[in-house]
Protein backbone atom coordinates (compact mmCIF):
# COMPACT_ATOMS: atom_id res chain seq x y z
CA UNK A 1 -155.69 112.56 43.32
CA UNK A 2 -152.70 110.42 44.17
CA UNK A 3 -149.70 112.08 46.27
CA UNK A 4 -146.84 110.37 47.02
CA UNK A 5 -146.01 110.28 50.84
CA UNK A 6 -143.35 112.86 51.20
CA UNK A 7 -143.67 114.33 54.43
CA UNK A 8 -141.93 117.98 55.16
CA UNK A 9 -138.49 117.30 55.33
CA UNK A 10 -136.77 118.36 58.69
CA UNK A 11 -133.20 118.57 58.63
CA UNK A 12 -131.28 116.85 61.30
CA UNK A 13 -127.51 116.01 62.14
CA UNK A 14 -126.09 112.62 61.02
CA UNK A 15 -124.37 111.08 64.62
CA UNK A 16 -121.86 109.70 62.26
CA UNK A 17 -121.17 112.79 60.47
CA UNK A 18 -120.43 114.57 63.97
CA UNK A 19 -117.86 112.48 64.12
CA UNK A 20 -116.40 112.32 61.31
CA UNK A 21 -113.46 114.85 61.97
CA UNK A 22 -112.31 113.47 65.48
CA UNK A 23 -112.25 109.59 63.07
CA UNK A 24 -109.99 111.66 60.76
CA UNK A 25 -107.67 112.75 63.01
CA UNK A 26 -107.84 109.82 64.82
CA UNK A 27 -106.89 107.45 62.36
CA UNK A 28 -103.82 109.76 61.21
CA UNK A 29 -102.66 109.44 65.01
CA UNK A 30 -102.78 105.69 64.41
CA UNK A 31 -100.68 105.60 61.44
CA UNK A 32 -98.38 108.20 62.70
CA UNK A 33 -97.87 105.64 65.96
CA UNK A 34 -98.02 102.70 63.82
CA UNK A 35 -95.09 104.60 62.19
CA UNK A 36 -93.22 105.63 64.92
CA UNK A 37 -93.94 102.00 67.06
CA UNK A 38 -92.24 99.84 63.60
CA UNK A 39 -89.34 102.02 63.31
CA UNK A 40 -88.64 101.18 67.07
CA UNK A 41 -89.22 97.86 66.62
CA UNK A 42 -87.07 97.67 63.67
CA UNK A 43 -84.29 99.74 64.47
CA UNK A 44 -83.60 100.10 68.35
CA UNK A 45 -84.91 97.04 69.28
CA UNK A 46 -83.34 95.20 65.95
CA UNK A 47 -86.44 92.58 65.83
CA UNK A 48 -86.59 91.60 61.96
CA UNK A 49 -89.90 92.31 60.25
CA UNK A 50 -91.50 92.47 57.08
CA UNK A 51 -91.00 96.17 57.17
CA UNK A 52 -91.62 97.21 54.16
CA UNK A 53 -94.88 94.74 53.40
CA UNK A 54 -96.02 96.78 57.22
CA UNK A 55 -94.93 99.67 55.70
CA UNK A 56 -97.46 99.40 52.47
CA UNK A 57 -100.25 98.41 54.89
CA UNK A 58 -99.65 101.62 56.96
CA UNK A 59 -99.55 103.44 53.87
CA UNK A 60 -103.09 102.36 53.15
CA UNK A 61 -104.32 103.61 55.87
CA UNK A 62 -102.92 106.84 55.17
CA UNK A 63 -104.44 106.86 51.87
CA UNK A 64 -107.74 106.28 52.65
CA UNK A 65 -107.86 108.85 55.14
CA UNK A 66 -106.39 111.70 52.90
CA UNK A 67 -109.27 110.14 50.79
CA UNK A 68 -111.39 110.16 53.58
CA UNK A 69 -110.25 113.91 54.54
CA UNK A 70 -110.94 114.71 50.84
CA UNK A 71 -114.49 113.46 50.77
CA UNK A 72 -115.71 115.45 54.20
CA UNK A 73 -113.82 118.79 52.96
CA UNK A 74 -115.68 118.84 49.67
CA UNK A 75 -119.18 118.12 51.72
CA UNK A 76 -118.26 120.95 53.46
CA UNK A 77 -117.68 123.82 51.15
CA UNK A 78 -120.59 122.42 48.53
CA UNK A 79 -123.22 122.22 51.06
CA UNK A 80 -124.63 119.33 49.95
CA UNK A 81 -126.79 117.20 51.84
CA UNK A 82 -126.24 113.65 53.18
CA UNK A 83 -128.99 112.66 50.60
CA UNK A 84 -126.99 113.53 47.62
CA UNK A 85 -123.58 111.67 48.49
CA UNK A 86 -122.90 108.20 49.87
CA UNK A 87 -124.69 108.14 53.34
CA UNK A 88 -121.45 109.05 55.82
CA UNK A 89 -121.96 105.60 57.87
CA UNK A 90 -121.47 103.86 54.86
CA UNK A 91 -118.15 105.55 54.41
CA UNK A 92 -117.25 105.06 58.25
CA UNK A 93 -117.94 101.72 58.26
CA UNK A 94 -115.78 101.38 55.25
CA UNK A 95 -113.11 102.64 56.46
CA UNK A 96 -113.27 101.06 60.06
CA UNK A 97 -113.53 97.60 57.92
CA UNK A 98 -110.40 98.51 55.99
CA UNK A 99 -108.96 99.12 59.32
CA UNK A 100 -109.92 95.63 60.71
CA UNK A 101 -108.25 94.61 57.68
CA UNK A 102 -104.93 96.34 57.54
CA UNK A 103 -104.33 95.66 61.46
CA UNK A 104 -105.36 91.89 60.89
CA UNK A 105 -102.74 91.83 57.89
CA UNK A 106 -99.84 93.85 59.90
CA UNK A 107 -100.31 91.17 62.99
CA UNK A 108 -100.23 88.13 61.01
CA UNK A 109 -96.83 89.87 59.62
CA UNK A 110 -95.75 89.91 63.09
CA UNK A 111 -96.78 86.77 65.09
CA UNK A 112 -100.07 86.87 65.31
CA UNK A 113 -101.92 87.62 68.57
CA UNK A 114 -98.63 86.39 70.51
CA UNK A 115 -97.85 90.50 69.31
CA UNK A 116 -99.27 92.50 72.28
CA UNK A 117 -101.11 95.34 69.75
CA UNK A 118 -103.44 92.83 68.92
CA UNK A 119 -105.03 94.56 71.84
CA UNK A 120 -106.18 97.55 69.87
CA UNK A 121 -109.25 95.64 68.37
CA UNK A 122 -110.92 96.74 71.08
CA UNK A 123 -110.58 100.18 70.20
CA UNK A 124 -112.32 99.43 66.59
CA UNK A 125 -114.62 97.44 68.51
CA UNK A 126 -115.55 100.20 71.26
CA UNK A 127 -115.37 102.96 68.19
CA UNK A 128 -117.52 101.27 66.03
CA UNK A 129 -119.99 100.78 69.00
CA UNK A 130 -119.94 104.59 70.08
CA UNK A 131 -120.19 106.06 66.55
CA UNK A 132 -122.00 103.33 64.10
CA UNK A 133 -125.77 102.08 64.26
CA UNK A 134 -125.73 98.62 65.91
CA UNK A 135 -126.55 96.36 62.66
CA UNK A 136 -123.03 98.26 62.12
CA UNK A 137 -121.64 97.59 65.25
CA UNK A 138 -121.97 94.16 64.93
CA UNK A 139 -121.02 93.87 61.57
CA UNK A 140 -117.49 94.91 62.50
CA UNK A 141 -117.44 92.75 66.08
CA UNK A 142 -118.25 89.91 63.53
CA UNK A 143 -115.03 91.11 60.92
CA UNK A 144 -113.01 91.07 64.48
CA UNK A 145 -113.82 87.94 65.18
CA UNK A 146 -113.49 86.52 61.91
CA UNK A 147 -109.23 88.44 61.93
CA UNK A 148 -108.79 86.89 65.13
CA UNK A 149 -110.56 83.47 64.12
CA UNK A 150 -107.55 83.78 60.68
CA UNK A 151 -104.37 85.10 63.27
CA UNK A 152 -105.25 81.46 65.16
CA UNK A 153 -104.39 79.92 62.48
CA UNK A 154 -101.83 80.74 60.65
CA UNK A 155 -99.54 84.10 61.15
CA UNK A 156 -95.88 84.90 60.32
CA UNK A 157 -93.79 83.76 63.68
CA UNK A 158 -91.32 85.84 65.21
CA UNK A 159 -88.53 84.20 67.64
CA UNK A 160 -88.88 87.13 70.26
CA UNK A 161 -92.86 86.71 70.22
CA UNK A 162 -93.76 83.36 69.29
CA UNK A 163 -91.79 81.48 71.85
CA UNK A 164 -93.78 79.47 74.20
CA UNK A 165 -97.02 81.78 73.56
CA UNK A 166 -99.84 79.15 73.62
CA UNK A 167 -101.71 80.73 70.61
CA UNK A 168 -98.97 81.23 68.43
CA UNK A 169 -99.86 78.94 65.39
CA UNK A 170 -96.41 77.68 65.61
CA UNK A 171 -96.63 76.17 69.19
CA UNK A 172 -98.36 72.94 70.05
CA UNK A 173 -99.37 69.65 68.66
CA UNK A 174 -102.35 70.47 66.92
CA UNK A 175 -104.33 73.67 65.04
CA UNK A 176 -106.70 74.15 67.65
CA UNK A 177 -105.69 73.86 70.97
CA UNK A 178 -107.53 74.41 74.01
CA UNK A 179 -105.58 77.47 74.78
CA UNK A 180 -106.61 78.80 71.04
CA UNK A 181 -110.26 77.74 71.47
CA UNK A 182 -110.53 79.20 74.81
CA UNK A 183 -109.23 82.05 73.70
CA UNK A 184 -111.30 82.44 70.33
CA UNK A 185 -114.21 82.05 72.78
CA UNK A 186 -113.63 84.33 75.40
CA UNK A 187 -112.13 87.02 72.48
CA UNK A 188 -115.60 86.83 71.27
CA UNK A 189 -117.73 86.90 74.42
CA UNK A 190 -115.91 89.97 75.83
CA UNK A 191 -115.92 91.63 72.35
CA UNK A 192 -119.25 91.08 71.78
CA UNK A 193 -120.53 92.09 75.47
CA UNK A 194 -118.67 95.71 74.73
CA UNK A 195 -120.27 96.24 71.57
CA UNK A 196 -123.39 95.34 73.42
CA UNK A 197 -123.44 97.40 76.31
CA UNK A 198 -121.29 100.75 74.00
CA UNK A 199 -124.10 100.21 71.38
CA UNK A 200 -127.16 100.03 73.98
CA UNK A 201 -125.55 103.28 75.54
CA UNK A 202 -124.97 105.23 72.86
CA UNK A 203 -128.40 104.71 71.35
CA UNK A 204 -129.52 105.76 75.01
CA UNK A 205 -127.44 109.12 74.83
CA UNK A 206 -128.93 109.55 71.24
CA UNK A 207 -132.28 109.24 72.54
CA UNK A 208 -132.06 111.49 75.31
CA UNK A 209 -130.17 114.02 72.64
CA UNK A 210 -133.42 113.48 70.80
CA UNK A 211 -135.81 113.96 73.81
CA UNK A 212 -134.21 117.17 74.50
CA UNK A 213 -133.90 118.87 71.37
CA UNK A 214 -137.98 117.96 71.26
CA UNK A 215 -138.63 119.44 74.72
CA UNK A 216 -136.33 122.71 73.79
CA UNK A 217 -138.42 122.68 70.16
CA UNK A 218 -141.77 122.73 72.21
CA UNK A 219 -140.51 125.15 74.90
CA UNK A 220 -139.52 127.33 72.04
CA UNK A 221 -142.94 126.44 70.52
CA UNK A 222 -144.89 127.77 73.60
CA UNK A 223 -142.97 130.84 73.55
CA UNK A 224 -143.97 131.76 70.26
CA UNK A 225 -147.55 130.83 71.35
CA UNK A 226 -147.45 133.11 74.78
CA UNK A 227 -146.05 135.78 72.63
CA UNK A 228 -149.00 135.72 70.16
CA UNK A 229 -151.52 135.61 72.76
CA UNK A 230 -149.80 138.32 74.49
CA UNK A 231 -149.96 140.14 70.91
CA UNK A 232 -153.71 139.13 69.85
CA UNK A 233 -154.86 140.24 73.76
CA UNK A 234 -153.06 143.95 73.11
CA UNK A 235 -154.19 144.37 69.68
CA UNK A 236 -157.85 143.08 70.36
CA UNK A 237 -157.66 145.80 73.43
CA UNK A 238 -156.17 148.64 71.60
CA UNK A 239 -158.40 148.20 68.54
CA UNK A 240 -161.75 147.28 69.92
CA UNK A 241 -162.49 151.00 71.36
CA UNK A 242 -162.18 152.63 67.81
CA UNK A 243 -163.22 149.59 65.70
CA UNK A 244 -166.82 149.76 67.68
CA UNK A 245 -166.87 153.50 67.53
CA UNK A 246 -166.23 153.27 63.67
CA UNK A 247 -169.45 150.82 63.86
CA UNK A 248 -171.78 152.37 65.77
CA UNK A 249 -170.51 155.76 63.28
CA UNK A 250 -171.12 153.67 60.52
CA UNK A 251 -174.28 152.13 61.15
CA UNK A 252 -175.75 155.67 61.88
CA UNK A 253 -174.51 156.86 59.39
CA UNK A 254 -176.35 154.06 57.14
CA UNK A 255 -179.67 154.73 58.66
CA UNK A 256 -179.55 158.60 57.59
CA UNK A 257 -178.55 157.71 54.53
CA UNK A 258 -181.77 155.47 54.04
CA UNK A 259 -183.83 158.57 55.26
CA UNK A 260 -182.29 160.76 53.20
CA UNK A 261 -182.58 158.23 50.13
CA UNK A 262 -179.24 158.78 49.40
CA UNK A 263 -177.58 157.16 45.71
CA UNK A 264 -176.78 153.33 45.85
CA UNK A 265 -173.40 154.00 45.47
CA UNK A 266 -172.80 155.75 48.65
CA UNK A 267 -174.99 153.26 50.80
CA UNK A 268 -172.84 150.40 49.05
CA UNK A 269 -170.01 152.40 50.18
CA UNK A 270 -171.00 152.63 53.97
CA UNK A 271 -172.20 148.44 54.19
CA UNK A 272 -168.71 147.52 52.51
CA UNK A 273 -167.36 149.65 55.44
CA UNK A 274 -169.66 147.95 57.86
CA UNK A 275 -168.89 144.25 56.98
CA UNK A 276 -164.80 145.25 56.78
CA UNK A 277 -165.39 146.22 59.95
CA UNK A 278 -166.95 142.60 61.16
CA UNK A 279 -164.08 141.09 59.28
CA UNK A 280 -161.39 142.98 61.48
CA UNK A 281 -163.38 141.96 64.67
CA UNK A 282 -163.56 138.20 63.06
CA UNK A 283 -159.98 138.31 62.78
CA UNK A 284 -159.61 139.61 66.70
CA UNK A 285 -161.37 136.96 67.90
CA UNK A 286 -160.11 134.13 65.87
CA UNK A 287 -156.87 135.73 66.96
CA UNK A 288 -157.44 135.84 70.28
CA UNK A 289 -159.69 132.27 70.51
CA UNK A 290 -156.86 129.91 68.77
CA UNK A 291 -154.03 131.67 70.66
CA UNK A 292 -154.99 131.82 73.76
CA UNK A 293 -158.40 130.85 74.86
CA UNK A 294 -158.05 127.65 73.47
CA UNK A 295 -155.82 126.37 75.10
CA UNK A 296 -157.43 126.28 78.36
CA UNK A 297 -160.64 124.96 77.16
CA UNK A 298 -162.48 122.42 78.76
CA UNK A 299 -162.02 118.82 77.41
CA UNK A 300 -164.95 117.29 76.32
CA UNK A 301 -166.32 113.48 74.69
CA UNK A 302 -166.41 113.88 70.74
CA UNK A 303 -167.04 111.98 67.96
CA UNK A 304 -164.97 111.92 64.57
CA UNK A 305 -168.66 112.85 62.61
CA UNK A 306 -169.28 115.73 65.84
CA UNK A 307 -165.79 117.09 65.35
CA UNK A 308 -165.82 116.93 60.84
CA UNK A 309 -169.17 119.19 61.42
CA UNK A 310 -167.69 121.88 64.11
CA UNK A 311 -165.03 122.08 61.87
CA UNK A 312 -167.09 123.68 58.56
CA UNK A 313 -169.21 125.91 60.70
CA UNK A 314 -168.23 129.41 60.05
CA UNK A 315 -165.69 128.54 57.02
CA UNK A 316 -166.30 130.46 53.63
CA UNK A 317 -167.69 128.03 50.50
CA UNK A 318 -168.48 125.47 52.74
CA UNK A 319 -170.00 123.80 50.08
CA UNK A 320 -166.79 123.23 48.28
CA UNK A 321 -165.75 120.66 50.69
CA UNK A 322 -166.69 117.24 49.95
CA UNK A 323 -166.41 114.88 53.28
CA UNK A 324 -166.21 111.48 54.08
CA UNK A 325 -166.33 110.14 57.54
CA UNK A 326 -165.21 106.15 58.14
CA UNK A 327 -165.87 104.48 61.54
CA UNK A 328 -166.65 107.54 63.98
CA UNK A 329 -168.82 105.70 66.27
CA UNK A 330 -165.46 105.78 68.94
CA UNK A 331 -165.17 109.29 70.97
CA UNK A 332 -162.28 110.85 72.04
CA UNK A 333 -162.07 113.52 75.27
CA UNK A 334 -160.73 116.79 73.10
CA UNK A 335 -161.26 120.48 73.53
CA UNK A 336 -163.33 120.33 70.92
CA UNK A 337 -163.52 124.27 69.96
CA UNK A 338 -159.83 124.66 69.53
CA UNK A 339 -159.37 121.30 67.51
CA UNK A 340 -162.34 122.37 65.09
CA UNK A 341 -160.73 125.76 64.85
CA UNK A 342 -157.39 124.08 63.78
CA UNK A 343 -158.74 121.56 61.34
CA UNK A 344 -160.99 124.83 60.20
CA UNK A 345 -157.97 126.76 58.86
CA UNK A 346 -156.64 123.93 57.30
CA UNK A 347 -159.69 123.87 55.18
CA UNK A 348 -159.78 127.88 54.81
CA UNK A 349 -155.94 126.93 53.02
CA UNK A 350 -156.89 124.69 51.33
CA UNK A 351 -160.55 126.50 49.91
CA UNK A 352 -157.91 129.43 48.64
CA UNK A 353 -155.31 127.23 47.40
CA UNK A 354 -158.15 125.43 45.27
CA UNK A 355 -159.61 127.41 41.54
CA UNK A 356 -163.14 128.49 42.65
CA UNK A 357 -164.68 125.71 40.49
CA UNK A 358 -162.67 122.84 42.21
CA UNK A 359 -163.89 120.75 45.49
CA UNK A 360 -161.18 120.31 48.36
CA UNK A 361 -161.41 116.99 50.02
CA UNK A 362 -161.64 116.14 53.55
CA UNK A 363 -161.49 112.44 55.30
CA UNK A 364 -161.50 111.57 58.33
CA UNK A 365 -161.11 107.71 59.26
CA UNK A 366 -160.15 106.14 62.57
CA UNK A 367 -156.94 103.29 62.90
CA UNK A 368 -156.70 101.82 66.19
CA UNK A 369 -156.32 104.22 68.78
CA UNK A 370 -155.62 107.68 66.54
CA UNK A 371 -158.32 109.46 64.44
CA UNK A 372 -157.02 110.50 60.95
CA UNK A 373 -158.14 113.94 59.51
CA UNK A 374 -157.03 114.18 55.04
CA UNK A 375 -156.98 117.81 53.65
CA UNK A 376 -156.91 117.47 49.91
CA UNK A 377 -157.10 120.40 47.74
CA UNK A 378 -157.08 120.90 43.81
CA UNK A 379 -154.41 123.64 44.01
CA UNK A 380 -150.49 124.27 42.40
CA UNK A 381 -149.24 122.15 45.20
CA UNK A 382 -145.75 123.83 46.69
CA UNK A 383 -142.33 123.47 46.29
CA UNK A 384 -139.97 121.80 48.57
CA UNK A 385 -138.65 125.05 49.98
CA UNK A 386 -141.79 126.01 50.75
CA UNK A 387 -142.70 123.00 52.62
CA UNK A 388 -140.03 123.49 54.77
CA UNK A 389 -141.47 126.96 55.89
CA UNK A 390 -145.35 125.77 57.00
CA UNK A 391 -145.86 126.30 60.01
CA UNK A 392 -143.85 129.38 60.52
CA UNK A 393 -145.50 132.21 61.84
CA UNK A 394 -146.38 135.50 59.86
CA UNK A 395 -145.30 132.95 56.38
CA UNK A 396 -147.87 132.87 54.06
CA UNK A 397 -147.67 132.02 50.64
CA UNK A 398 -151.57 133.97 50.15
CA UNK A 399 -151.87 137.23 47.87
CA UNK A 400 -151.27 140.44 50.38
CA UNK A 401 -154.35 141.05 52.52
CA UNK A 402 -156.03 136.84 52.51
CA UNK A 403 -154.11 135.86 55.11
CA UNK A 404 -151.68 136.81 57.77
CA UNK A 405 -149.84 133.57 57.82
CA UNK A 406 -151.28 131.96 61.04
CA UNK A 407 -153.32 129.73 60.59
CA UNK A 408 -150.82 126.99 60.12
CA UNK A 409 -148.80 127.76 62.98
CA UNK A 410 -151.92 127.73 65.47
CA UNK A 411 -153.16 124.48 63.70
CA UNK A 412 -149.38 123.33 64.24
CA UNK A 413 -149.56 124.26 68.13
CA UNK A 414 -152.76 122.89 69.04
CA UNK A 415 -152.22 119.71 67.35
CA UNK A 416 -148.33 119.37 68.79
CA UNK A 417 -150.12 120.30 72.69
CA UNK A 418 -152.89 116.94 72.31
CA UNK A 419 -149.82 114.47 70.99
CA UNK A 420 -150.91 114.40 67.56
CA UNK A 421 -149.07 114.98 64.33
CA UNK A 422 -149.45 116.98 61.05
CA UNK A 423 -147.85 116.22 57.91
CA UNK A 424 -147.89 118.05 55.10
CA UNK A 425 -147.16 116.60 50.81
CA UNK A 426 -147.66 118.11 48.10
CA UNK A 427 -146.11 118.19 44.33
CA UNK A 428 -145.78 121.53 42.27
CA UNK A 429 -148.98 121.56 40.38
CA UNK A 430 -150.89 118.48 41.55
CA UNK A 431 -152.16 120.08 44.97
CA UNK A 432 -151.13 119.56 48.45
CA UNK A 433 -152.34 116.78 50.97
CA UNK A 434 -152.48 117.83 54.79
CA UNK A 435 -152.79 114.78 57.31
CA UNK A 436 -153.58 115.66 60.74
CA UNK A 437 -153.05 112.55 63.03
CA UNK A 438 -155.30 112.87 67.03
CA UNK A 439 -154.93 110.39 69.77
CA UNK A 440 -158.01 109.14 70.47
CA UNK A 441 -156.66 109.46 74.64
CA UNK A 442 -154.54 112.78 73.87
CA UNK A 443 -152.38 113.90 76.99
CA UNK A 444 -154.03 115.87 79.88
């Protein structure tokens, strides 16, 4: 059975979508300064400009943004997911190029880079670094260049500007002068060296966002887990005082019943109290076993072939399973008990997922360092909502009374505590695939 690989989705933040509101109102500060800087210009300092060709070029960047504004307040009140629009750093970067652009076209209106504003492409260049993925980054440290590289060689002069300022395209001998060169070159080292070090930092920051949302998701994780150990140890103590009473009571009362020939009915009555009875002490233990127990068991040498047996012992329809086992001569040191348990209820899943006349599937295969465990079952498969809710405690998608919505979240925990990984894909009515990923050296 073929399943595409669509692993449970896991929603997380866009960095560029974080920041899209600050851009906003960023770039509406720029065009109100831009504004207020060429009406000084023009009128108290009476230095003639293109004003109204400025003007249009200012305007655009007012546009866009009420665009831009537009865009992120419909995202907003639809809900919609960065999946179903134009991914956000695509838009960004957009609009940061059209920025390059529109300051590139206002400069060459006004001398070139003899005009002291053609300072501010450093502040696309260090904004692009702190908010855009590198291959981003660069991509707009390369437009910079390429505005400063055009503003060398040709601009509109102005007399107040232009006068004596060696990169003015109006002053010198040649084109390219040594002051333009030098310039061109050391523009582009010191550009480039800030969108180096603002990109290498900001990927750091992300990564350490990243490190601690994962160490707050397993502290959170372990909770959970202490809590249901806490709850399996009270309810195994509270219940195993009656539970044995009730089976010593009913065992008795089996063995008069036999003496007293009593009608099949009634006897069948008392043994389908008897083996309810084992199945509330089998759920105590495997309760109290995979929660806590487990976890402090003692780490052993194992084989992929060792571990793919432990794993069916004690499972219902064992016989439904068909298994395949690829290159298990390597061990690995596991606690072998609580990973057979885990891989076990992934099984028991997928066993009741599957019609009774239908074989679930289970490989297991080793790739470099990492053993690799398949579930495949011959079930409806799940939706996409449903995905998103495996591993949850207490969330079961089982009939009321086969399961208590568990097993998942212990498989989850144990795998999670020896570095490994489970995935989980499925598609409405073709079955579900479960992948459960071990190091072969797990962490002590």
């Amino acid at each position: 059975m073929a399943l595409p690989n669509i692993i449970r989705p896991h929603v997380q933040a866009d960095p560029t979508l974080e920041s899209a509101i600050w851009l906003q109102q960023l770039r509406f500060v720029a065009v109100a300064g831009q504004l207020a800087v060429l009406a000084a210009v023009v009128f108290v300092l009476r230095i003639e400009l293109p004003w109204l060709a400025i003007s249009g070029l200012i305007a655009t960047t007012a546009l866009t943004n009420i665009a831009y504004a537009v865009w992120l307040r419909r995202l907003g009140i639809s809900g919609l997911q960065l999946t179903d629009r134009l991914p956000s750093e695509h838009i960004v970067s957009s609009l940061m190029l059209s920025d390059i652009i529109v300051l590139t076209g206002m400069l060459y209106l006004s001398a070139g880079l003899a005009n002291p504003f053609a300072l501010f492409y450093f502040v696309n260049i260090a904004v692009a670094g702190a908010i855009l993925s590198p291959a981003w980054a660069w991509i707009i440290w390369f437009a910079t260049v390429l505005g400063v590289t055009v503003l060398l060689n040709t601009n509109v002069p102005i007399a107040a500007l232009s006068s004596g300022n060696p990169v003015s395209s109006d002053s010198g001998t040649g084109i390219w002068t040594i002051p333009r060169i030098g310039f061109l070159v050391s523009f582009s080292t010191c550009s480039g060296v800030i969108t180096y070090f603002i990109t290498a930092l900001t990927n750091e920051l992300r990564s350490r966002e990243e490190a601690l949302k994962s160490a707050e998701d397993a502290r959170i994780r372990n909770r959970q887990l202490e809590a249901m150990a806490t709850l399996a140890a009270g309810a195994a103590h509270e219940l195993a005082s009656p539970l044995s009473t009730i089976a010593v009571v009913a065992k008795e009362l089996g063995l008069a019943l036999q003496k007293q020939d009593a009608p099949p009915a009634i006897t069948n009555d008392v043994d389908l109290i008897r083996s309810e009875l084992d199945r509330c002490r089998q759920i105590l233990d495997r309760m109290t076993s995979t929660a806590g127990e487990a976890a402090g068991e003692r780490l052993l040498p194992v084989e992929l072939d060792e571990l793919c047996d432990e794993s069916l012992l004690s499972l219902r329809e064992p016989e439904r399973i068909d298994v395949e086992v690829h290159g298990g001569e390597n061990q690995s040191v596991l606690p072998l008990q609580a990973v057979a348990q885990a891989i076990r209820n992934t099984l028991q899943n997928a066993l009741d997922a599957s019609p009774t006349d239908k074989s679930v599937l289970m490989s297991a295969r080793t790739d470099s360092d990492t053993w690799i465990i398949d579930v495949i079952d011959s079930g409806e498969g799940m939706t996409s909502e449903v995905l998103e809710r495996i591993g949850e405690p207490f969330f079961t998608t089982k009939e009321p009374g086969r399961g208590m919505g568990l097993g998942s979240y212990l498989t989850e925990n144990v795998v999670r505590r020896l570095g490994g990984t489970i995935n989980y894909s499925s598609i409405p009515g073709e079955g579900t695939k479960v992948s459960i990923r071990l190091p072969t050296n797990p962490p002590s």
